[in-house]
C-alpha atoms as a PDB file:
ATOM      1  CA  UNK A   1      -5.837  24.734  10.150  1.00  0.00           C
ATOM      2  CA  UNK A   2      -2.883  27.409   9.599  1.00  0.00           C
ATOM      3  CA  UNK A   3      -0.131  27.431   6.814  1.00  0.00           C
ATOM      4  CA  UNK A   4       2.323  26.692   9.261  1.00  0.00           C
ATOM      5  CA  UNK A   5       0.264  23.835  10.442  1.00  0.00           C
ATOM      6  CA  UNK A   6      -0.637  22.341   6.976  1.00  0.00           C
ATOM      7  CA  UNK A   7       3.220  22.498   5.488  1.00  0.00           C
ATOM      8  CA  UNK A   8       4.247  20.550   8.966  1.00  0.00           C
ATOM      9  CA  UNK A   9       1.628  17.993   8.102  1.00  0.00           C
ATOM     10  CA  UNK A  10       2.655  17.726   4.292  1.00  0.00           C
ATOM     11  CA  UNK A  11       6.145  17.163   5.457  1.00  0.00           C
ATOM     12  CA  UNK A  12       5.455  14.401   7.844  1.00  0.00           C
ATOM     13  CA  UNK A  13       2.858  12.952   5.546  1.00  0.00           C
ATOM     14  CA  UNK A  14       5.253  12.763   2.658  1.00  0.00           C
ATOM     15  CA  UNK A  15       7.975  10.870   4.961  1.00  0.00           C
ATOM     16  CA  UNK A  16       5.249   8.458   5.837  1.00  0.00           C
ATOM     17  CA  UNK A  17       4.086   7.794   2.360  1.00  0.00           C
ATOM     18  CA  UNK A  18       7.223   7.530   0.940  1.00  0.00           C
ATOM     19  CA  UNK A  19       8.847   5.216   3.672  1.00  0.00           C
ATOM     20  CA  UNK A  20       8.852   1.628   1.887  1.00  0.00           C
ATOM     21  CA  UNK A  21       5.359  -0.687   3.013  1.00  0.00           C
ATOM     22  CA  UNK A  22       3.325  -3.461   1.449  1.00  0.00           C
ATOM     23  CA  UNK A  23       1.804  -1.332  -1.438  1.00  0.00           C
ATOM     24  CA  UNK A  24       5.581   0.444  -2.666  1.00  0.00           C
ATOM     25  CA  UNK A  25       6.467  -2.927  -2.833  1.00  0.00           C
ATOM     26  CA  UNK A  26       3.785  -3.886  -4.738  1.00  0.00           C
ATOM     27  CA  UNK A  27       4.169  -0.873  -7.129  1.00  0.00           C
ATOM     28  CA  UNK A  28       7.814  -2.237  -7.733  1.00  0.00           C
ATOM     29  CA  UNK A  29       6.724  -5.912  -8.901  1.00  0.00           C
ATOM     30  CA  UNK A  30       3.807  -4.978 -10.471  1.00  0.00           C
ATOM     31  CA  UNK A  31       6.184  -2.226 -12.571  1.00  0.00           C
ATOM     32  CA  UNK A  32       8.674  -4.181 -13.628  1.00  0.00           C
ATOM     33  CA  UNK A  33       6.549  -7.487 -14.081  1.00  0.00           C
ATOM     34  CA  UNK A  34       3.214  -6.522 -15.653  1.00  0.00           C
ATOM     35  CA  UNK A  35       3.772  -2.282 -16.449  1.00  0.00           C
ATOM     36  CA  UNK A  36       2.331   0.807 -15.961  1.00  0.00           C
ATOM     37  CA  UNK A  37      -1.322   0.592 -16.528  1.00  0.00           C
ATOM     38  CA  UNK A  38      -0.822  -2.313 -13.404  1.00  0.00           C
ATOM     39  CA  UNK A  39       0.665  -0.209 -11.178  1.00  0.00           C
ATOM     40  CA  UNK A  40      -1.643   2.807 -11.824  1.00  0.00           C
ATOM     41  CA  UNK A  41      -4.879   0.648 -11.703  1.00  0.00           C
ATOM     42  CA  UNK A  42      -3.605  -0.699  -8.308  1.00  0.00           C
ATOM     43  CA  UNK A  43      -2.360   2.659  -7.310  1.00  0.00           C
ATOM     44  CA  UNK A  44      -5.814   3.845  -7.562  1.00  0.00           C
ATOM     45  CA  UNK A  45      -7.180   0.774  -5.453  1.00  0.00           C
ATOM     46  CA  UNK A  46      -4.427   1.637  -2.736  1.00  0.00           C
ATOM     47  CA  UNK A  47      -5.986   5.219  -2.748  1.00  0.00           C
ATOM     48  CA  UNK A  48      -9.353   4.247  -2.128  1.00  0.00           C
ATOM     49  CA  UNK A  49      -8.461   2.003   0.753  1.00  0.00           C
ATOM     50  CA  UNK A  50      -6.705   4.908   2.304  1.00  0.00           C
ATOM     51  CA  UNK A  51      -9.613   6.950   2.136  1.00  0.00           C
ATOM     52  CA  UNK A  52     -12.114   4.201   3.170  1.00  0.00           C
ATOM     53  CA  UNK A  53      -9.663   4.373   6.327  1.00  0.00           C
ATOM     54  CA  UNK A  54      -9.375   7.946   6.511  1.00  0.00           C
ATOM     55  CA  UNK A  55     -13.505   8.139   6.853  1.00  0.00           C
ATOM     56  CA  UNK A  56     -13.047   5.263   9.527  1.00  0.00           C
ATOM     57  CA  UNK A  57     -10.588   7.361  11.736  1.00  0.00           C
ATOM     58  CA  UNK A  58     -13.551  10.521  11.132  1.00  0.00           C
ATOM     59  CA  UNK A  59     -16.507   8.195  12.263  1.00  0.00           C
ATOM     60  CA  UNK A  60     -14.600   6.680  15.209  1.00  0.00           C
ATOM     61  CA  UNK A  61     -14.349   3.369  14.079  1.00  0.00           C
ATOM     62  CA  UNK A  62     -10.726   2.951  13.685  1.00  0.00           C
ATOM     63  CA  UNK A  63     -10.939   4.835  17.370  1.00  0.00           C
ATOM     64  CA  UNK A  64     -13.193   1.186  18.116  1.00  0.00           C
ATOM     65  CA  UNK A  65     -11.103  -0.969  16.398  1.00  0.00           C
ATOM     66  CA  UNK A  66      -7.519  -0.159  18.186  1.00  0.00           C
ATOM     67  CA  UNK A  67      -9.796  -0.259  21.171  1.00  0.00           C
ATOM     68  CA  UNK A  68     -10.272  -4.114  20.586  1.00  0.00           C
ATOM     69  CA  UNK A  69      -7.736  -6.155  20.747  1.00  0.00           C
ATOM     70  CA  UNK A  70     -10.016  -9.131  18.796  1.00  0.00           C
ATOM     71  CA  UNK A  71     -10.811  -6.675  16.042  1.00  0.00           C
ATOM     72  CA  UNK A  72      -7.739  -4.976  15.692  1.00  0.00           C
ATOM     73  CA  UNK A  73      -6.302  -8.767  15.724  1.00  0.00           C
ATOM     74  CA  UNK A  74      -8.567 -10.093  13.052  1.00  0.00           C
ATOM     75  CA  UNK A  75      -7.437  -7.086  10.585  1.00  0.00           C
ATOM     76  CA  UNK A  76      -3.871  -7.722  11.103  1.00  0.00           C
ATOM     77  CA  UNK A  77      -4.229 -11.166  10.585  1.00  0.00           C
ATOM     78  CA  UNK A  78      -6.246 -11.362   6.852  1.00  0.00           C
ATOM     79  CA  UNK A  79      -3.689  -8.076   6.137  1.00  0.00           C
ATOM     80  CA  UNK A  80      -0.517 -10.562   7.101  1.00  0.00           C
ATOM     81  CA  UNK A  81      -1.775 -13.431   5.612  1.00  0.00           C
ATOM     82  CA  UNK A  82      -3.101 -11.788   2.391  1.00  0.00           C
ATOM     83  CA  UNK A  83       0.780 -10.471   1.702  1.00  0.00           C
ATOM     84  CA  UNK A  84       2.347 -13.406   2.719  1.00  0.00           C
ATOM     85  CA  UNK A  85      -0.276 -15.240   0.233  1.00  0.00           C
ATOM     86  CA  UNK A  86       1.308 -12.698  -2.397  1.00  0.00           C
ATOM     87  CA  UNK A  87       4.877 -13.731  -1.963  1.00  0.00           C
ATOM     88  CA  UNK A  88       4.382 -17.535  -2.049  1.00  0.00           C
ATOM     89  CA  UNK A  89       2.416 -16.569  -5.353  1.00  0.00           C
ATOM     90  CA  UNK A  90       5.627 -14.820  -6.474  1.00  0.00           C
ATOM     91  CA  UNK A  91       7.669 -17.517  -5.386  1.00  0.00           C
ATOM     92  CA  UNK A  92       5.326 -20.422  -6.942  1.00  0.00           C
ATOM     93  CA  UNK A  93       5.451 -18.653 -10.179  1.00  0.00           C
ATOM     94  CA  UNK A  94       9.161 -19.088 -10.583  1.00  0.00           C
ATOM     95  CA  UNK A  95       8.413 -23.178 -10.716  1.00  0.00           C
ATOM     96  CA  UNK A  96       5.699 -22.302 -13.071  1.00  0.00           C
ATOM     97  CA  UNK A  97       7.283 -20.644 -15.626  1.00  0.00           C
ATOM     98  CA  UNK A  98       5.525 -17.436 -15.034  1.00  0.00           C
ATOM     99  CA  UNK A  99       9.254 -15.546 -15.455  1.00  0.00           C
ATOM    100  CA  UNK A 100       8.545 -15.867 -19.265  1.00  0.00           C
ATOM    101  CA  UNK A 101       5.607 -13.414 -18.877  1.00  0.00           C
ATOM    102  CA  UNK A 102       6.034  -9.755 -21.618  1.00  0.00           C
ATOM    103  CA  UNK A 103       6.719  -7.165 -19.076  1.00  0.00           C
ATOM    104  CA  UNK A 104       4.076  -5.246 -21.480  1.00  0.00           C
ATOM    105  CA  UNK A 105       1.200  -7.011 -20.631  1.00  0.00           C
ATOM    106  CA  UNK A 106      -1.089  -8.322 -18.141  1.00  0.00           C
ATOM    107  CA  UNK A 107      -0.961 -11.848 -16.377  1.00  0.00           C
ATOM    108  CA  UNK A 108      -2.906 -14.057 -18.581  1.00  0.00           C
ATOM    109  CA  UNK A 109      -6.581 -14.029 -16.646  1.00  0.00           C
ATOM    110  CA  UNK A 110      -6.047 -11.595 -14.575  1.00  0.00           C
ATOM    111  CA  UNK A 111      -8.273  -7.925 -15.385  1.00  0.00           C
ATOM    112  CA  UNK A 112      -6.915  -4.317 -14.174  1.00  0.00           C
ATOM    113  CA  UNK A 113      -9.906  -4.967 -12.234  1.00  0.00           C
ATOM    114  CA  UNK A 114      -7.905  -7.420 -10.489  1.00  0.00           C
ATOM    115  CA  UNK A 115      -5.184  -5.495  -9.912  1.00  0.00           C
ATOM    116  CA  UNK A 116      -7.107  -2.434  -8.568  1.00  0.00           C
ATOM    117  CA  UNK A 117      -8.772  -5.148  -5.891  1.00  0.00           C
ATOM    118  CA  UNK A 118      -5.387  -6.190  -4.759  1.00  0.00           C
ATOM    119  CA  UNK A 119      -4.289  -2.593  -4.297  1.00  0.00           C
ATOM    120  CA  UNK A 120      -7.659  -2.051  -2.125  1.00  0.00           C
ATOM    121  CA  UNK A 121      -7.200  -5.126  -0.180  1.00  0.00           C
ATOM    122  CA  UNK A 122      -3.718  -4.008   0.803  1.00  0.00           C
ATOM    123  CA  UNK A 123      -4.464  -1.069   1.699  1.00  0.00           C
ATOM    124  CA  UNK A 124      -7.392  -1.787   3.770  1.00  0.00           C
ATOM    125  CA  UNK A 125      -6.091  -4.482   5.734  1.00  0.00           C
ATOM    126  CA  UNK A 126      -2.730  -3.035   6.294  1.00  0.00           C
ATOM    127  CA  UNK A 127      -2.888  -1.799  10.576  1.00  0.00           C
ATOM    128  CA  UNK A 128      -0.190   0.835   9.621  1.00  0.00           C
ATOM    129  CA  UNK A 129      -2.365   3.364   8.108  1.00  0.00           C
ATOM    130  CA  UNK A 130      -5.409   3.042  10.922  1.00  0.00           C
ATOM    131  CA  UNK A 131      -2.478   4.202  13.397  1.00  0.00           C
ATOM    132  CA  UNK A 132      -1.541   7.114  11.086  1.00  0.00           C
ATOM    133  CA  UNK A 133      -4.605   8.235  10.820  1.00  0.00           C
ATOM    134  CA  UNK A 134      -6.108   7.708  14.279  1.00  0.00           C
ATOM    135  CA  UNK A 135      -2.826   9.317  16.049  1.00  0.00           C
ATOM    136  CA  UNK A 136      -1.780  12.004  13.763  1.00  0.00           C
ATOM    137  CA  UNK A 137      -4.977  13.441  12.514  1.00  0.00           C
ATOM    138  CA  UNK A 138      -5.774  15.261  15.582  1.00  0.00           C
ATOM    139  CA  UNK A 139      -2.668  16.730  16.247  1.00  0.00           C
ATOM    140  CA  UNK A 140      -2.955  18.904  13.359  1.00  0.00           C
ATOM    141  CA  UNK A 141      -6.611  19.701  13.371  1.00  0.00           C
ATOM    142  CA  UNK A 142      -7.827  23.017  14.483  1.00  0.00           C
ATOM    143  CA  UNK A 143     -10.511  22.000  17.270  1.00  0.00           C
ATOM    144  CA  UNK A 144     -11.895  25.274  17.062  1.00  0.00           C
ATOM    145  CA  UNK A 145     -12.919  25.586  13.150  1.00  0.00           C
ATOM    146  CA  UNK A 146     -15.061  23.012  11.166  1.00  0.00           C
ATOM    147  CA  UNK A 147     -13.518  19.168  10.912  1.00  0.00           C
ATOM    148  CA  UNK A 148     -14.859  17.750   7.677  1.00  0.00           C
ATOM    149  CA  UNK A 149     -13.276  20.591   5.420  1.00  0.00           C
ATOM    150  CA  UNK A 150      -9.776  20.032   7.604  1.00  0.00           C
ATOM    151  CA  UNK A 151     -10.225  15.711   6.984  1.00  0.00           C
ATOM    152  CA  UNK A 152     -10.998  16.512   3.636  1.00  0.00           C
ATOM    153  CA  UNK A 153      -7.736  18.444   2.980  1.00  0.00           C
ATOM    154  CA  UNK A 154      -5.581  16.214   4.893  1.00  0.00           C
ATOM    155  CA  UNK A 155      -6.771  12.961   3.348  1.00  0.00           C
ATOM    156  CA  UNK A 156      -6.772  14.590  -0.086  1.00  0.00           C
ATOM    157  CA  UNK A 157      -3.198  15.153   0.041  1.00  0.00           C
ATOM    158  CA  UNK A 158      -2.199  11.624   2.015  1.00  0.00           C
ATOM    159  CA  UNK A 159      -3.961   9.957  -1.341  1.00  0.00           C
ATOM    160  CA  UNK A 160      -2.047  12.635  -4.181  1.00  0.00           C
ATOM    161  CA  UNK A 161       1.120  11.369  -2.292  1.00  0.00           C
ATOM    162  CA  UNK A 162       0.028   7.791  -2.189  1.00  0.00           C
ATOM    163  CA  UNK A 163      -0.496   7.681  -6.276  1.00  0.00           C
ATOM    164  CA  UNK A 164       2.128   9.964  -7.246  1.00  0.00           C
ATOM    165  CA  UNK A 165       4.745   8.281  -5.090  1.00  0.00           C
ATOM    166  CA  UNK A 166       3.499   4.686  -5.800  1.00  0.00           C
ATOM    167  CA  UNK A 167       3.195   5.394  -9.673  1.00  0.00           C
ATOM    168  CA  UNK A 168       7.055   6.742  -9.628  1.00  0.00           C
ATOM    169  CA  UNK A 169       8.169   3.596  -8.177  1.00  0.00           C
ATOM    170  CA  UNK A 170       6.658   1.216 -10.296  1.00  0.00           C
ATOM    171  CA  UNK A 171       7.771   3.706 -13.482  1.00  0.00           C
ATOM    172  CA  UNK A 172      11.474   3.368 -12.098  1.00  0.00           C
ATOM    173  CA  UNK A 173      11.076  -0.523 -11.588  1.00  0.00           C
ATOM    174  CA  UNK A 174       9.675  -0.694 -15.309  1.00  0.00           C
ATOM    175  CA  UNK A 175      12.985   0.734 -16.614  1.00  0.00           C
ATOM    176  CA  UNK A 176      14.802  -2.440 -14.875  1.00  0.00           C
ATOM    177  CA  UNK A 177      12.872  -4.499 -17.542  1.00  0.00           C
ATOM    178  CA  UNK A 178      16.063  -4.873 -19.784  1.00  0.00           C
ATOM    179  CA  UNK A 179      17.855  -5.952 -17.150  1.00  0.00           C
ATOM    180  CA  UNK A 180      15.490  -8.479 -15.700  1.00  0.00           C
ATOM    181  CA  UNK A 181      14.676 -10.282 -19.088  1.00  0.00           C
ATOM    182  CA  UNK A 182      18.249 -11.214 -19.102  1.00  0.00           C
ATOM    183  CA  UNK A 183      18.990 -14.982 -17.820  1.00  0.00           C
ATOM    184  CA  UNK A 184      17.179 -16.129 -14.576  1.00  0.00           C
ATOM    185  CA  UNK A 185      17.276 -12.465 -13.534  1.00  0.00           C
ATOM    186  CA  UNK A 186      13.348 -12.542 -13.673  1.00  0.00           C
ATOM    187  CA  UNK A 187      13.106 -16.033 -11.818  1.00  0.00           C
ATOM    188  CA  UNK A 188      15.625 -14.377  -9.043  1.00  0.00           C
ATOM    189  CA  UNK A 189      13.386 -11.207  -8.665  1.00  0.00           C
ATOM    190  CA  UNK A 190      10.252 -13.142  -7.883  1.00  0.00           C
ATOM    191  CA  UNK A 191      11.778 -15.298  -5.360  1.00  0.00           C
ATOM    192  CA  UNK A 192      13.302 -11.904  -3.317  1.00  0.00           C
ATOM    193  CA  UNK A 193      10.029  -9.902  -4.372  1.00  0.00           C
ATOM    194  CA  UNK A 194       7.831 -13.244  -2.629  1.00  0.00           C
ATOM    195  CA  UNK A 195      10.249 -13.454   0.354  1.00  0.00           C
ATOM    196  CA  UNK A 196       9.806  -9.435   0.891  1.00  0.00           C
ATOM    197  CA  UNK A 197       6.164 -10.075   1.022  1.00  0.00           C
ATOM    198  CA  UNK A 198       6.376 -12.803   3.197  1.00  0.00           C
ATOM    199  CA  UNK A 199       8.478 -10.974   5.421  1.00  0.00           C
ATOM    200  CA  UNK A 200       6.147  -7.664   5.559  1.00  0.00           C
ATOM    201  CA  UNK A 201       3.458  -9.750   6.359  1.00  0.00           C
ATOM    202  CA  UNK A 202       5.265 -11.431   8.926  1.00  0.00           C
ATOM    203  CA  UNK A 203       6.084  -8.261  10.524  1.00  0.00           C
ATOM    204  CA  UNK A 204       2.396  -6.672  10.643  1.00  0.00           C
ATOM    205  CA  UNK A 205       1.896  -9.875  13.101  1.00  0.00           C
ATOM    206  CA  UNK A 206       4.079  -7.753  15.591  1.00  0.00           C
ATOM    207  CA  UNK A 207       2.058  -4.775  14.923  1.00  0.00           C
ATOM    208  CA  UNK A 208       0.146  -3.295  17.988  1.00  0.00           C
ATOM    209  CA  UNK A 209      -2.209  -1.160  18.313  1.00  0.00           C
ATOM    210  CA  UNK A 210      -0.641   1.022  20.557  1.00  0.00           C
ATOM    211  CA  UNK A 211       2.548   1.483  18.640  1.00  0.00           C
END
């Protein structure tokens, strides 16, 4: 792969990242609900799932699984229903009382294990990515030197971008703490946060997997 060839890449794949999805929106709510240590610990989940599809798109499996419309269904489906089970959660907590929660701390039972799952099982089940990876990739790859060293560097930077970009969202939602404590402002923000969610995964219904 050339200079020329890699800075083209970095430019698209920082547009991509950056563009809002299921796990920026996550980053947000989890930074101004439960903090930093959330958003990083899910931010880090979110990376691994991207890489766990990156090695996909190498082996050929993601090639397999846009090639069949039953797979390719089946991951769309637990993706779309997983985020729209997020945003009822969101919304359910407002009738629970769950807008009282310190902004400092965790969810009472829930681990940064848990939030590093949820991250992973975002990632991994969102169709986006798999179409990223299985129709860019090989534009920029150099057919004619070694492949694993060019995946490597690709995917390496996709996940820096991923984290960095994620764990600068949720650090800007944390500063709208202040604000949120204030009133119902906290109640308000889970309900739009919950109907976001249930509208992304609404939308990665209509995903194909020739788009």
């Amino acid at each position: 792969m050339s200079i020329d060839t890699f800075l083209l890449y970095a430019v698209v794949a920082f547009f991509y990242v950056i563009s809002p999805g299921p796990a920026v929106f996550l980053a947000l709510y989890n930074g101004a609900v439960n903090g930093l240590k959330v958003v990083m610990s899910s931010a880090l989940g979110n990376i691994l799932g991207l890489l766990v599809l990156s090695s996909c798109s190498i082996s050929g499996l993601s090639a397999l699984l846009l090639a069949s419309a039953t797979l390719f269904t089946i991951v769309k489906v637990v993706g779309a229903s997983y985020l729209i089970y997020l945003g009822i959660k969101q919304i359910w907590a407002t009738f629970k009382g769950a807008q009282k929660v310190s902004y400092q701390k965790e969810e009472s039972g829930k681990t940064l294990f848990s939030y590093f799952k949820e991250g992973f099982f975002v990632a991994v089940t969102n169709p986006k990515p798999i179409l990223f990876f299985v129709a860019l990739f090989p534009q920029f790859l150099n057919t004619n030197a070694s492949l694993a060293p060019q995946f490597a560097i690709m995917t390496s930077l996709f996940m820096a971008y991923s984290f960095i970009s994620l764990t600068i969202y949720g650090a800007l939602a944390n500063r709208a703490k202040h604000f949120l404590s204030r009133g119902n402002n906290i109640s308000w923000f889970h309900r739009l946060s919950g109907g976001i969610f249930v509208g992304l995964g609404a939308s990665l219904l209509q995903v194909k997997a020739t788009s």
